[in-house]
Protein backbone atom coordinates (compact mmCIF):
# COMPACT_ATOMS: atom_id res chain seq x y z
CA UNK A 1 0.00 0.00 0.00
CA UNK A 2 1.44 3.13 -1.20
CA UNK A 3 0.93 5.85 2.31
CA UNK A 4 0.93 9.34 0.98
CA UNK A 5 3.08 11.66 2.54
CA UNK A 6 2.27 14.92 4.83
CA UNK A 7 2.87 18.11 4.79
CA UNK A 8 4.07 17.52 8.47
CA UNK A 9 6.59 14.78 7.38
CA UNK A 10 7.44 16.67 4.07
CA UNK A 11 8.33 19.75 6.58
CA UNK A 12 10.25 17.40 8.74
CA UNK A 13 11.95 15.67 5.56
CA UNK A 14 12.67 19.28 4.51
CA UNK A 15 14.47 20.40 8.06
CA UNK A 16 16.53 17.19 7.94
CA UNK A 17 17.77 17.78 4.52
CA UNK A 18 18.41 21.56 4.29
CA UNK A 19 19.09 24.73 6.91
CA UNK A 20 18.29 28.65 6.09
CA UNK A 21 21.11 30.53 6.19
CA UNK A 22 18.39 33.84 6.40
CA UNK A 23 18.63 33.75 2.18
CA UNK A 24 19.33 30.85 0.74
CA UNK A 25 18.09 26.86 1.83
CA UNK A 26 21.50 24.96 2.33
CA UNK A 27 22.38 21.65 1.57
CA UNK A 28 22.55 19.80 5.24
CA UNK A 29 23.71 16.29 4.31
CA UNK A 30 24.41 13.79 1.35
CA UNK A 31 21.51 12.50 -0.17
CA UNK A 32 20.54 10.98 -4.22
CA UNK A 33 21.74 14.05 -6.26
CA UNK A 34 23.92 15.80 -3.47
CA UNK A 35 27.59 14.91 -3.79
CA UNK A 36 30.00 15.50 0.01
CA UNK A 37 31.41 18.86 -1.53
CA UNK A 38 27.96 19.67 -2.50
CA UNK A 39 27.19 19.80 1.59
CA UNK A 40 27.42 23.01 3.33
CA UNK A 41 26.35 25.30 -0.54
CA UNK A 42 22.97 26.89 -1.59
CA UNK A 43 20.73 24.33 -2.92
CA UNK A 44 19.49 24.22 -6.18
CA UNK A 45 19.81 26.67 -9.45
CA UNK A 46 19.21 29.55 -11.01
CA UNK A 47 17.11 29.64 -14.35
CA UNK A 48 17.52 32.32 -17.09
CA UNK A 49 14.37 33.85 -15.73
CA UNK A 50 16.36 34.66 -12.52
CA UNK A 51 14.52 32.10 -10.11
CA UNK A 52 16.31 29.08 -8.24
CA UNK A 53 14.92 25.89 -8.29
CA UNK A 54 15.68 23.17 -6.28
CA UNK A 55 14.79 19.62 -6.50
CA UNK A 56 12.91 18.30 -3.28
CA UNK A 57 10.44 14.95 -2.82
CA UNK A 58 11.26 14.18 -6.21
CA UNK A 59 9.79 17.44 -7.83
CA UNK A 60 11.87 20.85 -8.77
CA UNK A 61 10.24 23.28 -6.33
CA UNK A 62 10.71 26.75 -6.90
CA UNK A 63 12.95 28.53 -3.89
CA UNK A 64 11.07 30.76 -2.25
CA UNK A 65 8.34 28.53 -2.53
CA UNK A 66 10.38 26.02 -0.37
CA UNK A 67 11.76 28.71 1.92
CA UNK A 68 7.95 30.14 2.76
CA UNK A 69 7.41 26.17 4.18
CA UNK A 70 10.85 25.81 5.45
CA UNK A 71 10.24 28.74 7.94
CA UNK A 72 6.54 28.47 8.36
CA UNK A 73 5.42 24.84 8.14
CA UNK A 74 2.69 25.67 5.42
CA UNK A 75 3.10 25.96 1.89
CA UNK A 76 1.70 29.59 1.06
CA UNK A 77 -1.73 29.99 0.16
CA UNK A 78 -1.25 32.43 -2.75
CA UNK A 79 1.86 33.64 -5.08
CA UNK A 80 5.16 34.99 -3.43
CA UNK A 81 6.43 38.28 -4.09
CA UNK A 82 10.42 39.12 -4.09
CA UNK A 83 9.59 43.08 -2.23
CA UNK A 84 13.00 43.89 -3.70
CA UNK A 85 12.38 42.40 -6.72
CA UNK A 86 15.63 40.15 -6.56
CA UNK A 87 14.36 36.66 -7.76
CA UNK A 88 17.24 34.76 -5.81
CA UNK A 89 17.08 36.87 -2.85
CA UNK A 90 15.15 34.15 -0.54
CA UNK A 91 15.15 36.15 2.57
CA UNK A 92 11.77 35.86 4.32
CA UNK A 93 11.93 39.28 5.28
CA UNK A 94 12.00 39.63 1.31
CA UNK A 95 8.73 37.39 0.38
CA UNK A 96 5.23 38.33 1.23
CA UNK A 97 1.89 36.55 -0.06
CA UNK A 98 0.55 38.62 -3.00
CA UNK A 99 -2.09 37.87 -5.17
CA UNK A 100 -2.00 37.40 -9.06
CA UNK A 101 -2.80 41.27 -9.88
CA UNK A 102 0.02 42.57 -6.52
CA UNK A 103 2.66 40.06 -8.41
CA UNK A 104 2.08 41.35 -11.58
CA UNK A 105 2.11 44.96 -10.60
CA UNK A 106 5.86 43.64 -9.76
CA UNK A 107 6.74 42.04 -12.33
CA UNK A 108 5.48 44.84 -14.79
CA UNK A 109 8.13 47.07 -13.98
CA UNK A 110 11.01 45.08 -16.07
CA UNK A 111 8.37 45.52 -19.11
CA UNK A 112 8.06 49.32 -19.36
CA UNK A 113 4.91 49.33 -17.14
CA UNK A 114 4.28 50.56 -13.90
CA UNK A 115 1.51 50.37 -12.04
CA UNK A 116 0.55 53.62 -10.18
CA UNK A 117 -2.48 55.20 -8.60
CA UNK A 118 -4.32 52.39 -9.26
CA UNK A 119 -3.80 52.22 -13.36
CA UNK A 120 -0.79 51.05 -15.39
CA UNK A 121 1.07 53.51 -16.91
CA UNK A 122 3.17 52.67 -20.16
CA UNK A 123 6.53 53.88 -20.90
CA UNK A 124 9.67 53.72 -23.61
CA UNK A 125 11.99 55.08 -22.46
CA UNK A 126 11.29 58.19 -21.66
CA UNK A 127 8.16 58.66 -23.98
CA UNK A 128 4.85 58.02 -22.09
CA UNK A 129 2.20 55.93 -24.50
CA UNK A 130 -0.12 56.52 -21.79
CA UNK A 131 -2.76 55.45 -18.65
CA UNK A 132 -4.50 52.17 -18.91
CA UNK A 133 -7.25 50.35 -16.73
CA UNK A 134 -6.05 47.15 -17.60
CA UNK A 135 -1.92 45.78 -17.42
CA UNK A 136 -2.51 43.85 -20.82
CA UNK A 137 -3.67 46.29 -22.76
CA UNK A 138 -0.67 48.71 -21.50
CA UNK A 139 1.76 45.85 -22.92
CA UNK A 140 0.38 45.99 -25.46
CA UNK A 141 0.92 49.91 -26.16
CA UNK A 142 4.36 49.12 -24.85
CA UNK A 143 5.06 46.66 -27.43
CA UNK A 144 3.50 48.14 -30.54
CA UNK A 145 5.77 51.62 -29.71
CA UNK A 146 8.95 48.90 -29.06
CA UNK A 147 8.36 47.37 -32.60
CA UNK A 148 7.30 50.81 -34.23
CA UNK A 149 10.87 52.48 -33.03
CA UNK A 150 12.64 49.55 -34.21
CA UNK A 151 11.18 48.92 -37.84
C-alpha cells in the first residue's frame, strides 16, 4: 500500500535535509543528487528567468516557494512576491503573499509598465504611451511603440 506523505513529514523531511542561512536553503547532508562537496552550498539553481529551483520529494520546487514552508510549516496559500524584486534573494523578510494582480504589478516594472495610482502607466523610455485600466492592454501599447521604433 502506497501511504501518501504529509505536509508535516514533508516539513520534517525538509528540516533534515536543508538549513536557512536567512537567504538561501543549504544543503545539510548527502543525499541521491547531493555529492560530500555539494554539503554546506545553496541548494538548487538559477534559471535564465532569474529564479532558483531546487529539487525536493522528487519534484523541482521553486525557492522561495520552499523557503515560505521551510520557515513556516505551510506551503503559502497564494503567489510569493520578491519586495526587492531580486528573484534569488530568498530572505523571508524579502517574500510576502501577494495575489495574481500585486505580483504582476511587480513584475510589470522590467516591461516598461508601472503600475501607479491604481492604473498602469506605459513607458519607452522616456516617452509616455499613456494610462490604462487594464496591465494587458498597456503591454500591449508598450510593445507596438517597441516594434514601431525599431522597424
Amino acid at each position: 500500500m502506497l501511504v501518501r506523505e504529509t505536509n508535516l513529514t514533508k516539513h520534517e523531511r525538509l528540516l533534515s535535509q536543508f538549513r536557512y542561512n536567512g537567504k538561501h536553503l543549504i544543503h545539510r547532508v548527502r543525499r541521491k543528487g547531493v555529492t560530500d562537496s555539494m554539503v554546506g552550498t545553496p541548494a538548487g539553481c538559477v534559471d535564465r528567468t532569474g529564479y532558483r529551483f531546487i529539487s525536493f520529494c522528487c519534484r523541482n520546487h521553486l525557492a522561495h516557494r520552499l523557503t515560505w514552508f521551510y520557515v513556516h510549516g505551510k506551503w503559502p496559500d497564494g503567489e510569493i512576491d520578491h519586495i526587492n524584486h531580486d528573484r534569488d534573494d530568498n530572505r523571508i523578510e524579502n517574500l510576502r503573499i501577494v495575489d495574481r494582480a500585486g505580483n504582476m504589478r511587480n513584475l510589470s516594472n522590467s516591461h516598461g509598465v508601472l503600475f501607479e495610482g491604481g492604473k498602469w502607466r506605459a513607458r519607452l523610455g522616456s516617452q509616455h504611451l499613456g494610462i490604462f485600466d487594464d496591465y494587458f492592454e498597456a503591454w500591449c501599447t508598450r510593445k507596438r511603440a517597441e516594434v514601431e521604433r525599431w522597424a
